[in-house]
Protein backbone atom coordinates (compact mmCIF):
# COMPACT_ATOMS: atom_id res chain seq x y z
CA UNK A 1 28.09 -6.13 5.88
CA UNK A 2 28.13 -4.15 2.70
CA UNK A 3 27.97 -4.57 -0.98
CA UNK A 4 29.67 -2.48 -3.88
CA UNK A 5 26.73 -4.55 -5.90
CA UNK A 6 24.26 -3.12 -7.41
CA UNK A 7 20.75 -4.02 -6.48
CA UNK A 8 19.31 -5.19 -10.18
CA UNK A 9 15.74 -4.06 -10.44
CA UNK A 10 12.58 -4.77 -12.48
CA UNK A 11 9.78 -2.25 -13.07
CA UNK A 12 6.37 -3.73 -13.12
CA UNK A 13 4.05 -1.53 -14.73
CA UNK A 14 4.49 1.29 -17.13
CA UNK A 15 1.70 3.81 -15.99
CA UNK A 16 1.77 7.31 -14.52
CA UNK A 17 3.73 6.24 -11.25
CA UNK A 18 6.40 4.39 -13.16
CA UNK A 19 6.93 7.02 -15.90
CA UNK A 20 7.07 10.27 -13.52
CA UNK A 21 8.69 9.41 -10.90
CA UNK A 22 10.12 5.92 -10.62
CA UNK A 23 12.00 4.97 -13.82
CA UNK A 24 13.53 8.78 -13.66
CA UNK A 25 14.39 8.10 -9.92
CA UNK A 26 17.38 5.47 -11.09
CA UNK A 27 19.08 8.19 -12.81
CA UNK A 28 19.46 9.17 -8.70
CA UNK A 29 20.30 5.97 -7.61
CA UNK A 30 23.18 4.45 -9.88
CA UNK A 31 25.32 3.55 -6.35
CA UNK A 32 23.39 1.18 -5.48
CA UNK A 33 20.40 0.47 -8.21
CA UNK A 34 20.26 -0.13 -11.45
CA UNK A 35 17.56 -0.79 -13.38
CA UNK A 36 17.07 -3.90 -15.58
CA UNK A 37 13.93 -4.57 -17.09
CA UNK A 38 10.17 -3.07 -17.18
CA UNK A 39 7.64 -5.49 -17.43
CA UNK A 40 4.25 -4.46 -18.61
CA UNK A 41 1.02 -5.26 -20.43
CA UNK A 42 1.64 -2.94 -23.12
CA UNK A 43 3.67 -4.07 -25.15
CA UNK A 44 3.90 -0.24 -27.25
CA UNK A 45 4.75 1.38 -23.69
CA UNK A 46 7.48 -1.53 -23.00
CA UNK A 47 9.28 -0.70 -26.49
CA UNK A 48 8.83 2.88 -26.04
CA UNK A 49 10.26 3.45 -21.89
CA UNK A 50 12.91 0.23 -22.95
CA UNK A 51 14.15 2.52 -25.45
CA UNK A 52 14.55 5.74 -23.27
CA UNK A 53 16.12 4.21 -20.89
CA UNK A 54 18.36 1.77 -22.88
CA UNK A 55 17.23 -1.68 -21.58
CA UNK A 56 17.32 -4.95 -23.69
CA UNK A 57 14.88 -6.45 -21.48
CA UNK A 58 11.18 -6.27 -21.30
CA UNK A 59 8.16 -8.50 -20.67
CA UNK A 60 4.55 -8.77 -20.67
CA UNK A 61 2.40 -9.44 -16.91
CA UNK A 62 2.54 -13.37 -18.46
CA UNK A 63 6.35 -13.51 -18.85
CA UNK A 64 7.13 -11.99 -15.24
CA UNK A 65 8.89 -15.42 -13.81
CA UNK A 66 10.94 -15.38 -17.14
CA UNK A 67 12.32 -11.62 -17.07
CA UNK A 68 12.91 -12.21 -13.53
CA UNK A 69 15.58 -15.38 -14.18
CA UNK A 70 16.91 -13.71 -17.19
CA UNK A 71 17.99 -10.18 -15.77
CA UNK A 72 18.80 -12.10 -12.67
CA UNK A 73 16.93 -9.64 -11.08
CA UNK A 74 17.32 -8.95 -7.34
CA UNK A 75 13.91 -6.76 -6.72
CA UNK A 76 10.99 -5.54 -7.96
CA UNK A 77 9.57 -2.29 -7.98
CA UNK A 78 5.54 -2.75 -8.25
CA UNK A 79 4.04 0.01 -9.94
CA UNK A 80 0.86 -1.54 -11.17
CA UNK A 81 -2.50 -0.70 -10.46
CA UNK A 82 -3.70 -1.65 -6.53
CA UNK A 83 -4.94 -4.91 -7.21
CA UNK A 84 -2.62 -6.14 -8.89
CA UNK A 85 -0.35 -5.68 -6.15
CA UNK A 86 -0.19 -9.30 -4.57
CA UNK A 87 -0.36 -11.31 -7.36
CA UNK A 88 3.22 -9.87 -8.44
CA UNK A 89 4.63 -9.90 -4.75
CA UNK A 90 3.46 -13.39 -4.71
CA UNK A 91 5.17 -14.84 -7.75
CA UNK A 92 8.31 -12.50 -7.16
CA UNK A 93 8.89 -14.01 -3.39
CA UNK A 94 8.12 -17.19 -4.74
CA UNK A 95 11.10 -16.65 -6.84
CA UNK A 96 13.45 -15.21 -3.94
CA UNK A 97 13.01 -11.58 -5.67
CA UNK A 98 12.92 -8.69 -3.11
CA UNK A 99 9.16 -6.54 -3.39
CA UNK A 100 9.58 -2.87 -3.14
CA UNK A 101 5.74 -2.05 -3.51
CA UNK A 102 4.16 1.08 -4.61
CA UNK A 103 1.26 1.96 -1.60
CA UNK A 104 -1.27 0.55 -0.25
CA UNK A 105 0.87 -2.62 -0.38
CA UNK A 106 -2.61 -4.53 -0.89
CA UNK A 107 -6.50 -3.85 -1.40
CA UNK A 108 -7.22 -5.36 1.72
CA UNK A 109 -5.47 -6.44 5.40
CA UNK A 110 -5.83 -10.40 4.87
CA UNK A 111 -3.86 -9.72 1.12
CA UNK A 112 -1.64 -8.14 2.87
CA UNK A 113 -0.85 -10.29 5.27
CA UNK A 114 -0.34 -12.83 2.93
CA UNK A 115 2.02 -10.77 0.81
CA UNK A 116 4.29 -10.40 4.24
CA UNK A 117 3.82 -13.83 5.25
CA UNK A 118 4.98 -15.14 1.59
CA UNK A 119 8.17 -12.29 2.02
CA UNK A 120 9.34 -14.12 5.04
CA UNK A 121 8.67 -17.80 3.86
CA UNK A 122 10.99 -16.89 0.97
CA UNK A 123 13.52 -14.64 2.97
CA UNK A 124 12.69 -11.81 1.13
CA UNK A 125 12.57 -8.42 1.76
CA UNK A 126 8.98 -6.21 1.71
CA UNK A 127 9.11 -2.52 1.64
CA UNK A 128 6.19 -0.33 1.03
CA UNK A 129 7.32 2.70 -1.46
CA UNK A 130 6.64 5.54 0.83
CA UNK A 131 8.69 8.40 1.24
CA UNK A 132 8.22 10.09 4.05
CA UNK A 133 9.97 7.55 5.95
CA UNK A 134 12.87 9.04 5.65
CA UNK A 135 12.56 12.88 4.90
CA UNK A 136 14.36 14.70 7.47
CA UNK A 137 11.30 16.02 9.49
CA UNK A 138 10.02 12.39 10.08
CA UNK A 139 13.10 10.94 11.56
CA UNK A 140 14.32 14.07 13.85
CA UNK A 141 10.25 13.56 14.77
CA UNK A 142 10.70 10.03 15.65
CA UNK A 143 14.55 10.81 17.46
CA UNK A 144 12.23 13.65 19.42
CA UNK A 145 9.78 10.66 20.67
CA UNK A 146 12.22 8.34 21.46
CA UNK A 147 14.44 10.90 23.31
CA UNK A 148 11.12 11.89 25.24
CA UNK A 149 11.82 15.31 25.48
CA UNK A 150 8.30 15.94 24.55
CA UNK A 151 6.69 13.34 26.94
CA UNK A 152 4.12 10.56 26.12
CA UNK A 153 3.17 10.08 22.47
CA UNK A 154 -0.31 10.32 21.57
CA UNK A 155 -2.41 8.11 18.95
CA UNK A 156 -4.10 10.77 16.48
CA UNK A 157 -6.63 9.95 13.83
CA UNK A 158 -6.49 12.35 10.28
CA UNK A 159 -8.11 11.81 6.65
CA UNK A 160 -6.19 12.67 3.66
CA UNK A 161 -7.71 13.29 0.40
CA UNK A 162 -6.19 13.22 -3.25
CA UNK A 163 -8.30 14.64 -6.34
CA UNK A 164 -9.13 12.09 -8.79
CA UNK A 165 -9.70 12.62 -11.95
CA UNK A 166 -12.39 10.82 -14.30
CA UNK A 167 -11.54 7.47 -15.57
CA UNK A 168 -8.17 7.05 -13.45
CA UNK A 169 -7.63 3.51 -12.27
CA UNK A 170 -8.54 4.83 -8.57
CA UNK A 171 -12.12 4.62 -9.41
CA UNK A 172 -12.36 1.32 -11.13
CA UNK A 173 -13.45 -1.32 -8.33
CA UNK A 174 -11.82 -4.55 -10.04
CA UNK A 175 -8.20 -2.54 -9.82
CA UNK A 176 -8.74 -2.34 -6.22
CA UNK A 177 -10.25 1.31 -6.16
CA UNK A 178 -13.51 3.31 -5.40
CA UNK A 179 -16.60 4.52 -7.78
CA UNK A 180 -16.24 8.02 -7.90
CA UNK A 181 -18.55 9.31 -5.30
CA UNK A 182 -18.42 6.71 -3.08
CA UNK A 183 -17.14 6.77 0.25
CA UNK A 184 -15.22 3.67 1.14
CA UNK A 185 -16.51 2.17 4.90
CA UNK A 186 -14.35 3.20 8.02
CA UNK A 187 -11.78 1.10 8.99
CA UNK A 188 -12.10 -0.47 12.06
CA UNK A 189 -9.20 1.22 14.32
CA UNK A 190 -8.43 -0.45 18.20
CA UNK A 191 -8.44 2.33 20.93
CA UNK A 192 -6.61 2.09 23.75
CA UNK A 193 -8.12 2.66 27.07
């Protein structure tokens, strides 16, 4: 069944993510989103991105639950640093919100895991923001596998790497990042035989 609803959104976090590419992405997506709020720490950002994009409401990290009621909003978007990540999917699902989360969903398996096990206690829906899901080269890729014109799939492993630059939140270890320099440990990845 479809809706001609809109899906009412908050923004958590005002940083780089939220600024470039998420808040400009409703513009794109007035069908079926709109967005609602931003809640942030800063309370200067919050007055400043309210005011581009014409919202009323806005919160601090503290007033989350309260935005949330008030906009009667239907998901959030969580665009805060990494570690912050499951505290806000926590207290959203608690509250029947929807989590669309920015990536890596969590700092570590066992937080997320609990994030997805909270999601479907509550009913709620968990998406990880990641596009490629569905640009046209990864789904006629996956209809290619499935149709098994190209045989049996293989498991492949690959590093990616992203430049960092000094002081980003990436290499700050209590937001759930790495010391610049360091090389975080492998993850342990099951084989099969």
């Amino acid at each position: 069944m479809t809706s001609d609803r809109r899906i009412r959104y908050a923004v958590l976090g005002a940083g780089n993510i939220a600024q470039v590419a998420v808040l400009p992405a409703f513009a794109h997506a007035k069908d079926n989103s709109e967005l609602v709020a931003i809640v942030s720490g800063d309370s200067d950002k919050r007055a400043e991105l309210a005011k581009r994009y014409g919202l009323e409401l806005t919160g601090s990290y503290e007033e989350l639950e309260e935005v949330l009621r008030q906009g009667e909003i239907d998901a959030v978007y969580i665009a805060t640093p990494n570690e912050l990540h499951k505290p806000f999917a926590l207290r959203a699902a608690a509250l029947g919100v929807h989590v669309l989360c920015e990536k890596p969903l969590a700092a570590s398996v066992a937080d997320g895991e609990e994030i997805a096990t909270a999601c479907q206690k509550a009913n709620v829906k968990l998406m990880v923001a990641y596009r490629l899901h569905f640009e046209e080269a990864t789904l006629s890729a996956i209809e290619l596998v499935k149709s098994g014109k190209i045989g049996d799939p293989r498991v492949f492993e690959s590093v990616f790497g992203h430049t960092v630059r000094p002081g980003d939140i990436r290499t700050k270890p209590e937001l759930g990042g790495t010391p610049q320099g360091a090389v975080p440990p492998e993850p342990e990845v099951p084989h099969s035989s």
